[in-house]
Protein backbone atom coordinates (compact mmCIF):
# COMPACT_ATOMS: atom_id res chain seq x y z
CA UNK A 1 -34.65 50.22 -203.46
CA UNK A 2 -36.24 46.86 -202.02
CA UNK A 3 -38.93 45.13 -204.17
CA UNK A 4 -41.55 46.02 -202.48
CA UNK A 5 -40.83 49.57 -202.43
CA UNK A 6 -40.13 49.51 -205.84
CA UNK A 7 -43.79 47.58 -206.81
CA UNK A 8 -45.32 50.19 -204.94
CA UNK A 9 -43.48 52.70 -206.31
CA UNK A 10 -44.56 51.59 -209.84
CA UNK A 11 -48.01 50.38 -209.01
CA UNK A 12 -48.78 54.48 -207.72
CA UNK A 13 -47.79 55.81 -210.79
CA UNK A 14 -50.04 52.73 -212.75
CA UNK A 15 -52.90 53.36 -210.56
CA UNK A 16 -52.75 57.27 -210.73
CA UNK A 17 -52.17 56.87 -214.32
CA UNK A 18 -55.40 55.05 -215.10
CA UNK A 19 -57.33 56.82 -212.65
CA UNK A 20 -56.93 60.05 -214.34
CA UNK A 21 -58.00 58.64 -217.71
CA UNK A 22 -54.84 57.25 -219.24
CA UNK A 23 -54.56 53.99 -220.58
CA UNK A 24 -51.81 51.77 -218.63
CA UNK A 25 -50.33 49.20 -221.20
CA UNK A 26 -48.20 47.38 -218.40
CA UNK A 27 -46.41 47.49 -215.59
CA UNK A 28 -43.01 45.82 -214.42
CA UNK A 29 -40.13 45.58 -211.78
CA UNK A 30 -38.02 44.07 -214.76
CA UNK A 31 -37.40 46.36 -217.58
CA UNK A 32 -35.62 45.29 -220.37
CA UNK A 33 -31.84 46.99 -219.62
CA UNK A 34 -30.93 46.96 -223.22
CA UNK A 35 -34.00 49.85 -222.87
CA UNK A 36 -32.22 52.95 -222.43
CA UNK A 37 -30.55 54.51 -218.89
CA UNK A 38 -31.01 51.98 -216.30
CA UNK A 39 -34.22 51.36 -214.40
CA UNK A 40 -35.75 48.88 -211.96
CA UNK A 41 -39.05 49.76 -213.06
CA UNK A 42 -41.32 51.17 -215.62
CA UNK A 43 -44.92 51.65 -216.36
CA UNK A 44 -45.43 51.81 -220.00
CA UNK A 45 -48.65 55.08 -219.97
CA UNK A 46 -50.45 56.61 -223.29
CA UNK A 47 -52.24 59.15 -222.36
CA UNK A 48 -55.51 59.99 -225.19
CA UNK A 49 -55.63 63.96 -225.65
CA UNK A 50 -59.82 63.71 -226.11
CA UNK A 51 -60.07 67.79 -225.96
CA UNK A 52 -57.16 68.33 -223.14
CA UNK A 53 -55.12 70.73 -224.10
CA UNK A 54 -51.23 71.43 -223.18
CA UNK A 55 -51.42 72.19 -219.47
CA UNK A 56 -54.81 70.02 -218.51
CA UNK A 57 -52.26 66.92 -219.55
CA UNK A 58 -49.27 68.58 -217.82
CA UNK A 59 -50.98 68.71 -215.06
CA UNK A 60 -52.40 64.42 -214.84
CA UNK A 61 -48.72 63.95 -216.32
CA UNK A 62 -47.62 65.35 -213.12
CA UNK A 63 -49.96 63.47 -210.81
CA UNK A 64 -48.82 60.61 -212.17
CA UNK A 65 -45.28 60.87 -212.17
CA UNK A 66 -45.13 61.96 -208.76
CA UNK A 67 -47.48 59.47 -207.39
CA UNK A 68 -44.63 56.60 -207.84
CA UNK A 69 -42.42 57.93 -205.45
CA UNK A 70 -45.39 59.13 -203.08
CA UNK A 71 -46.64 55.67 -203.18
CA UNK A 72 -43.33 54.18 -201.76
CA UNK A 73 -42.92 57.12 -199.09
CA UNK A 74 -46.58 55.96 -197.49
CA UNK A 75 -45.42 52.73 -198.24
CA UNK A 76 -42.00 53.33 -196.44
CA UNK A 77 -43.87 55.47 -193.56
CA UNK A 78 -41.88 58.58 -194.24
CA UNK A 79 -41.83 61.57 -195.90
CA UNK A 80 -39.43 62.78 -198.18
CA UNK A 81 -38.57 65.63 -200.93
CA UNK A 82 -38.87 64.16 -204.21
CA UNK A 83 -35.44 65.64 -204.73
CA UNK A 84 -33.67 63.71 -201.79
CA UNK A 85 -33.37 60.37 -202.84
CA UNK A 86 -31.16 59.76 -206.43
CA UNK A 87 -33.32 56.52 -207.12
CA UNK A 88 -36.08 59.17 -208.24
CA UNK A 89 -34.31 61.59 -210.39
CA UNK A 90 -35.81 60.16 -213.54
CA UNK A 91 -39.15 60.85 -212.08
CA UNK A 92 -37.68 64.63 -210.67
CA UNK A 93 -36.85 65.52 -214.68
CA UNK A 94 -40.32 64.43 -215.34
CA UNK A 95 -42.38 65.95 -212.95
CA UNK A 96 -40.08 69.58 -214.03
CA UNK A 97 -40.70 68.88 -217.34
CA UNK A 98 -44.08 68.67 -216.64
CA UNK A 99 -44.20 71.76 -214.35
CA UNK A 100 -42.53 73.79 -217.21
CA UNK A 101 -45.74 74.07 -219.22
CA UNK A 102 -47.66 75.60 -215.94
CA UNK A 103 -45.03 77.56 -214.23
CA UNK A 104 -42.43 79.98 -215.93
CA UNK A 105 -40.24 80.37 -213.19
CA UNK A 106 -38.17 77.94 -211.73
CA UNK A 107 -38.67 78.41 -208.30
CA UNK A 108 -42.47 78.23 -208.64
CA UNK A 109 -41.90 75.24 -210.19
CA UNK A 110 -40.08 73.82 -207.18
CA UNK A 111 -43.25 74.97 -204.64
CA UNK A 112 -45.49 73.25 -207.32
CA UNK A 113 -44.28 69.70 -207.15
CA UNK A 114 -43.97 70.34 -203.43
CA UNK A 115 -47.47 71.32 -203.21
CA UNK A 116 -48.92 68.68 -206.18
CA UNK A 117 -46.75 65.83 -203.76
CA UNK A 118 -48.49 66.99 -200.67
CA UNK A 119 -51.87 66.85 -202.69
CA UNK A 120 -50.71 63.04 -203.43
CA UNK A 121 -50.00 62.12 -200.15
CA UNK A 122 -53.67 63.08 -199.22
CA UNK A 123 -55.40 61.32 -202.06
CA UNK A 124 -53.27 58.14 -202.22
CA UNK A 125 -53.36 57.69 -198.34
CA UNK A 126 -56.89 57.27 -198.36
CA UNK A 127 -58.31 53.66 -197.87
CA UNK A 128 -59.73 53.24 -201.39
CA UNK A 129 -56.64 54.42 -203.16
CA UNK A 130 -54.13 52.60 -200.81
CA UNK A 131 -56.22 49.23 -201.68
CA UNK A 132 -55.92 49.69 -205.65
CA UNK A 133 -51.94 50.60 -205.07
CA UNK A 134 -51.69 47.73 -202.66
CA UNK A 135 -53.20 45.27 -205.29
CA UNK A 136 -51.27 45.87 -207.90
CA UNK A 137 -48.02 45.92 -206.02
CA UNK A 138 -48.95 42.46 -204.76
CA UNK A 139 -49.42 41.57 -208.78
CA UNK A 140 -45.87 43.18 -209.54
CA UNK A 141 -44.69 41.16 -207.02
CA UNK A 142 -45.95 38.14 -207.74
CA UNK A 143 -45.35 38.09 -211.78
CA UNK A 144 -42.70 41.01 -211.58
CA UNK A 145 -45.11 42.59 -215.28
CA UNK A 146 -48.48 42.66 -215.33
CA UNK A 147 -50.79 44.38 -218.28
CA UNK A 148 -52.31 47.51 -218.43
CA UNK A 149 -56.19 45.69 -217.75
CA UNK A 150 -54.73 44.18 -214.66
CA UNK A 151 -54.34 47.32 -213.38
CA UNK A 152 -57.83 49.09 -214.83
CA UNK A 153 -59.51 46.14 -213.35
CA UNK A 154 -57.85 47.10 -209.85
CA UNK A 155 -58.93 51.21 -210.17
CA UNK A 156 -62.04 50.07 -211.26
CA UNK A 157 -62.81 47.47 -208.40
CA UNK A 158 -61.28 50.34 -205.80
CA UNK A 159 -61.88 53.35 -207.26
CA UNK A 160 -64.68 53.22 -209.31
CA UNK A 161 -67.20 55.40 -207.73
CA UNK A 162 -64.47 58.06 -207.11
């Protein structure tokens, strides 16, 4: 993975992320590799319950984590399955994590992060969207981390009225 794919890989997840409510803390291409399995990115998320319950945050948590590699396929200009490239398994074990608290059965949960990806593709490929991820990829790539109000200030500048 390039660095640009991989800013805009981690800037869709950021933007996502705080456009669904969630409150970004920071963003980087340069994760500390002392931090667990190895990464070349990470986007540090808390998500605030405020009356969700269980499957209404499944289902942002889901947005989110597929959004990241969504964000690099526009970015790339093709489409993949999530499943297809080993650089997003982490974010494959995620989003079926995720999928486990809406679907019961395994294959369902296969056609719904299919389906949710497709969704993603359509949202984040839209102008507005595309601006906010494009901004804050040009920040991870400029200063490699940025903070979480970085990236609220792009959603809200881009996305506000959405």
């Amino acid at each position: 993975m390039n660095e640009a794919s991989l800013s805009y890989h981690e800037a869709g997840h950021a933007v996502m992320a705080a456009w669904l409510g969630a409150e970004v803390l920071y963003v980087t291409i340069e994760p500390d590799k002392d931090d667990g399995p190895r990464r070349d990115g990470d986007a540090a998320i808390r998500w605030h319950h405020h009356g969700m319950n269980s499957r209404q945050l499944a289902e942002k948590e889901l947005m989110a984590v597929l959004a990241g590699p969504v964000a690099e396929m526009i970015y790339e200009q093709e489409t993949k399955s999530i499943r297809s490239r080993p650089a997003w398994a982490g974010d494959y074990a995620i989003a079926r994590q995720m999928s486990q608290v809406l679907v019961a059965n395994d294959a369902l949960r296969h056609k719904m992060i299919d389906a949710v990806t497709q969704q993603l593709f359509s949202i984040l490929s839209k102008d507005n969207f595309w601006q906010a991820i494009s901004e804050v990829a040009d920040l991870l790539e400029a200063h490699e981390t940025i903070e979480g109000d970085q990236v609220t200030d792009c959603v809200d500048r881009w996305l506000g009225s959405e």
